[in-house]
Protein backbone atom coordinates (compact mmCIF):
# COMPACT_ATOMS: atom_id res chain seq x y z
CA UNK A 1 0.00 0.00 0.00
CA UNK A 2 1.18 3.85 -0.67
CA UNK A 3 1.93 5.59 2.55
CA UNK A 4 -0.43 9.19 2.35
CA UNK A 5 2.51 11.72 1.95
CA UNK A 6 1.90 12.89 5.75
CA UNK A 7 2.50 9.59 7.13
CA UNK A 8 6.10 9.26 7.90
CA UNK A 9 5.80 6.17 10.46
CA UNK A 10 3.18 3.56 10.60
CA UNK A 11 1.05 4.09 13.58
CA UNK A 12 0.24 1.28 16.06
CA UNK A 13 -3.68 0.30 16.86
CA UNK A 14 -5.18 2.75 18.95
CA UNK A 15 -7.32 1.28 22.04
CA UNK A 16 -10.96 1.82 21.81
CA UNK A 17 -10.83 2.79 25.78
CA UNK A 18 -8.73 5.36 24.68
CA UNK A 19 -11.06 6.72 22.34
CA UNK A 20 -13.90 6.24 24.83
CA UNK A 21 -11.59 8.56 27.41
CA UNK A 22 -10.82 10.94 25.00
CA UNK A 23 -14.22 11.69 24.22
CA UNK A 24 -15.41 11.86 27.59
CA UNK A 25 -12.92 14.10 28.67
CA UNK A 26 -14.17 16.50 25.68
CA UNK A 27 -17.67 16.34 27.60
CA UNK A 28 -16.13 17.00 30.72
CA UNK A 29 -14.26 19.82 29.63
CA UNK A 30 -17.13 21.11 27.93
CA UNK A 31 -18.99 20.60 30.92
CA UNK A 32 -16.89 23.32 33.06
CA UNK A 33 -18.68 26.46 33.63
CA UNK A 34 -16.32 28.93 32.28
CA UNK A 35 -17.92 31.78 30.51
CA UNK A 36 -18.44 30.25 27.04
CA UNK A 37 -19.39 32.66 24.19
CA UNK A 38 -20.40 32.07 21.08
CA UNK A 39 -16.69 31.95 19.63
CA UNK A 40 -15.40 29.29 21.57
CA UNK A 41 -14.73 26.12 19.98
CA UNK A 42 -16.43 23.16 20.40
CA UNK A 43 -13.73 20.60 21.79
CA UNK A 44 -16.56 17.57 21.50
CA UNK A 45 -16.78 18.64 17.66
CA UNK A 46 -13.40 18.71 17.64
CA UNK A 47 -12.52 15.58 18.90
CA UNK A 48 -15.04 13.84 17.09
CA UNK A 49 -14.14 14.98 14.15
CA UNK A 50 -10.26 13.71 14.60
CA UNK A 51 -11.35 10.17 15.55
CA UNK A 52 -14.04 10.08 12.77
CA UNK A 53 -11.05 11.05 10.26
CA UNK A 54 -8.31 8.49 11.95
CA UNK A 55 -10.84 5.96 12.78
CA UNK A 56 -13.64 5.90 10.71
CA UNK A 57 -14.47 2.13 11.26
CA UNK A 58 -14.41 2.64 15.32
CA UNK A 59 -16.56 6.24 15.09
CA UNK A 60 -19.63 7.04 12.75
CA UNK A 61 -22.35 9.22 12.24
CA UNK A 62 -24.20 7.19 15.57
CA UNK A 63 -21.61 8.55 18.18
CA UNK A 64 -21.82 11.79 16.67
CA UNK A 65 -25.79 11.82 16.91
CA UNK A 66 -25.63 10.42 21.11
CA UNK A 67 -22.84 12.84 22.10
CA UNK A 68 -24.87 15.59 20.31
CA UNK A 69 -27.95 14.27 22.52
CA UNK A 70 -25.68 14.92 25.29
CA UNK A 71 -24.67 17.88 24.72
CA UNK A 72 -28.23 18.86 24.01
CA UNK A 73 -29.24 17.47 27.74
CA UNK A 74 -25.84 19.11 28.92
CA UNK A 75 -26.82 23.14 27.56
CA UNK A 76 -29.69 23.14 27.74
CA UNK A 77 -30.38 23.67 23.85
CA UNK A 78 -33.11 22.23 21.89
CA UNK A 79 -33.31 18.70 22.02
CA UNK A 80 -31.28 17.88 18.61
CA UNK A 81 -29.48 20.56 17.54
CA UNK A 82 -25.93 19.26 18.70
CA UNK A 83 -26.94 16.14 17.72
CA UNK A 84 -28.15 17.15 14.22
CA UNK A 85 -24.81 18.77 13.96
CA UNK A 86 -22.84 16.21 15.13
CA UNK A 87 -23.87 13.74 12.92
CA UNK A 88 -23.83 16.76 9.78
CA UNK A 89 -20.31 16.69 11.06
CA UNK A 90 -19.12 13.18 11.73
CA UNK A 91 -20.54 12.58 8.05
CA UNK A 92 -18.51 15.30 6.93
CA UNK A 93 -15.43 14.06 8.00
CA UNK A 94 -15.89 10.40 7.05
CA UNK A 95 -16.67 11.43 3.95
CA UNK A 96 -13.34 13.20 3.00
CA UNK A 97 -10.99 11.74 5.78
CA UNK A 98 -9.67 9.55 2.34
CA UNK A 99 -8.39 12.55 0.63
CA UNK A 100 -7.79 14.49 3.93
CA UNK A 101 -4.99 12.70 4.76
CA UNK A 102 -3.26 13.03 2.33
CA UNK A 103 -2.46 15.98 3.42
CA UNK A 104 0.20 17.63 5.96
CA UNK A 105 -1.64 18.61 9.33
CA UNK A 106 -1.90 22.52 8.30
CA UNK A 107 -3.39 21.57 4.79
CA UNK A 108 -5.84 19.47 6.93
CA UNK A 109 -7.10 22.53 8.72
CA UNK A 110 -8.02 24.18 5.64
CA UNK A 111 -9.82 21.21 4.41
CA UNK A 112 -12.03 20.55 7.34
CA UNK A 113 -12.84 24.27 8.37
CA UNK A 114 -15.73 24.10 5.87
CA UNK A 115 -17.11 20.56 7.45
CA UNK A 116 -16.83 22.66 11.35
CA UNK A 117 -18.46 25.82 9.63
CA UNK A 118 -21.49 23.80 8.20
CA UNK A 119 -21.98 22.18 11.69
CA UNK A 120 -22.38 25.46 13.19
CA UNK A 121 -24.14 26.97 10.69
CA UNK A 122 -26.37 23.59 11.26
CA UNK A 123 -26.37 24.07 15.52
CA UNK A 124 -27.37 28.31 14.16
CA UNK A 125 -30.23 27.66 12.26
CA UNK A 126 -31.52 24.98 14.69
CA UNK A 127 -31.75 27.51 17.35
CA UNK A 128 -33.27 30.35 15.46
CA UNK A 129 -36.17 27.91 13.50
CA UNK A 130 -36.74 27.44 17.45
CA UNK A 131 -37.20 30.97 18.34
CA UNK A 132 -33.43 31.30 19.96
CA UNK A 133 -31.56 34.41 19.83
CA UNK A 134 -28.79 35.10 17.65
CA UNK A 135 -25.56 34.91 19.33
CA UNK A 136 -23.92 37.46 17.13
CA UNK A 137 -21.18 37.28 14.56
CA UNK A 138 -18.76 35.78 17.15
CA UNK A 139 -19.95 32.23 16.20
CA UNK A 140 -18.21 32.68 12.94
CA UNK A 141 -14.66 32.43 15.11
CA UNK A 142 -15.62 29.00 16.61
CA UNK A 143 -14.57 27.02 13.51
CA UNK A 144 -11.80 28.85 12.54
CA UNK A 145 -10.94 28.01 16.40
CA UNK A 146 -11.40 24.55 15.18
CA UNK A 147 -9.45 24.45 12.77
CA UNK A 148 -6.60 26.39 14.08
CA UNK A 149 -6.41 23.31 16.66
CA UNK A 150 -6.84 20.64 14.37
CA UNK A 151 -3.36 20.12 14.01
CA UNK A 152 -2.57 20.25 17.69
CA UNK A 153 -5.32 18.16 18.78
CA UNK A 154 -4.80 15.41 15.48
CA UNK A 155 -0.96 15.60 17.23
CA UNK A 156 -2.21 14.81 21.03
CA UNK A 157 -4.69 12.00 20.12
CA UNK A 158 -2.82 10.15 18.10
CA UNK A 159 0.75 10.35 20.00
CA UNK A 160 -0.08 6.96 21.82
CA UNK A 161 0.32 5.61 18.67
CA UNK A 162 3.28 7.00 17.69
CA UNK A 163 5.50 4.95 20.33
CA UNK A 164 7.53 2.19 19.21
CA UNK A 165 5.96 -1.41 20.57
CA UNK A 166 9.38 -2.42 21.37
CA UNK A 167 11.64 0.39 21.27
CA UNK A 168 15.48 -0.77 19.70
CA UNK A 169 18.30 0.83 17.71
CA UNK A 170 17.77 -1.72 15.48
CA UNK A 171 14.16 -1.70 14.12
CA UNK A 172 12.94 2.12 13.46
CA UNK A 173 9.75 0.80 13.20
């Protein structure tokens, strides 16, 4: 098989706990009372989004639709607007995370900033067919946010499987 041209090592399998953890803590963190505006970034979509890319056969569109019930429950928001937008989104991803890796982490950004921008457009015009308020143009900086971490996040998540199985001068691999 060709290597993608960002691929310089062959990763190990990740462990679905890990996965499981990693979303969780995303919950958690989104959890945390801390003054969120309408700009912040979305660190479930985020995360999502990186394990529906690098794992498409562990994560689909029906994780993506229960964590956006979640987060529904969570905010407060109309029952299936995270979830409508988390499956908009996990969709997204698995359908371009072929061609998206192809591509060096940066490059990536640019390619899924449209795929976070439709999910919030998705979450926007949720709320408003509901009667919400509209949060003002800060929600446009939420998946630029996104993307701007892509390539730190794609980094974090899948360092566990950068580590050699049996580390040895001999075998790089």
């Amino acid at each position: 098989m060709i290597m993608p041209r960002g691929s310089d090592q062959l990763l190990l399998p990740v462990n679905p706990l890990f996965i499981a953890m990693t979303l969780i803590i995303a919950v958690l963190l989104e959890m945390v009372p801390m003054g969120r505006n309408a700009g912040a970034p979305d660190l479930v979509a985020l995360v999502l989004a990186c394990w529906n890319v690098h794992q498409p056969l562990r994560i689909g569109v029906g994780v993506g639709f229960v964590l956006g019930l979640v987060m529904d429950v969570q905010q407060g928001a109309v029952l299936g607007q995270h979830a409508l937008a988390y499956t908009l989104l996990s969709y997204g991803a698995l359908m371009i995370h072929r061609r998206l890796l192809w591509f060096s982490l940066p490059a990536q950004a640019l390619q899924i900033l449209p795929v976070f921008a439709l999910a919030h457009l998705v979450a926007l015009l949720a709320r408003l067919a509901v009667g919400g308020m509209f949060p003002g143009w800060w929600w446009l900086a939420a998946p630029a946010a996104e993307a701007l971490l892509w390539p730190v996040v794609v980094w974090l998540l899948l360092a566990p499987q950068r580590r050699a199985p049996d580390p040895d001068a001999n075998r790089p691999l």
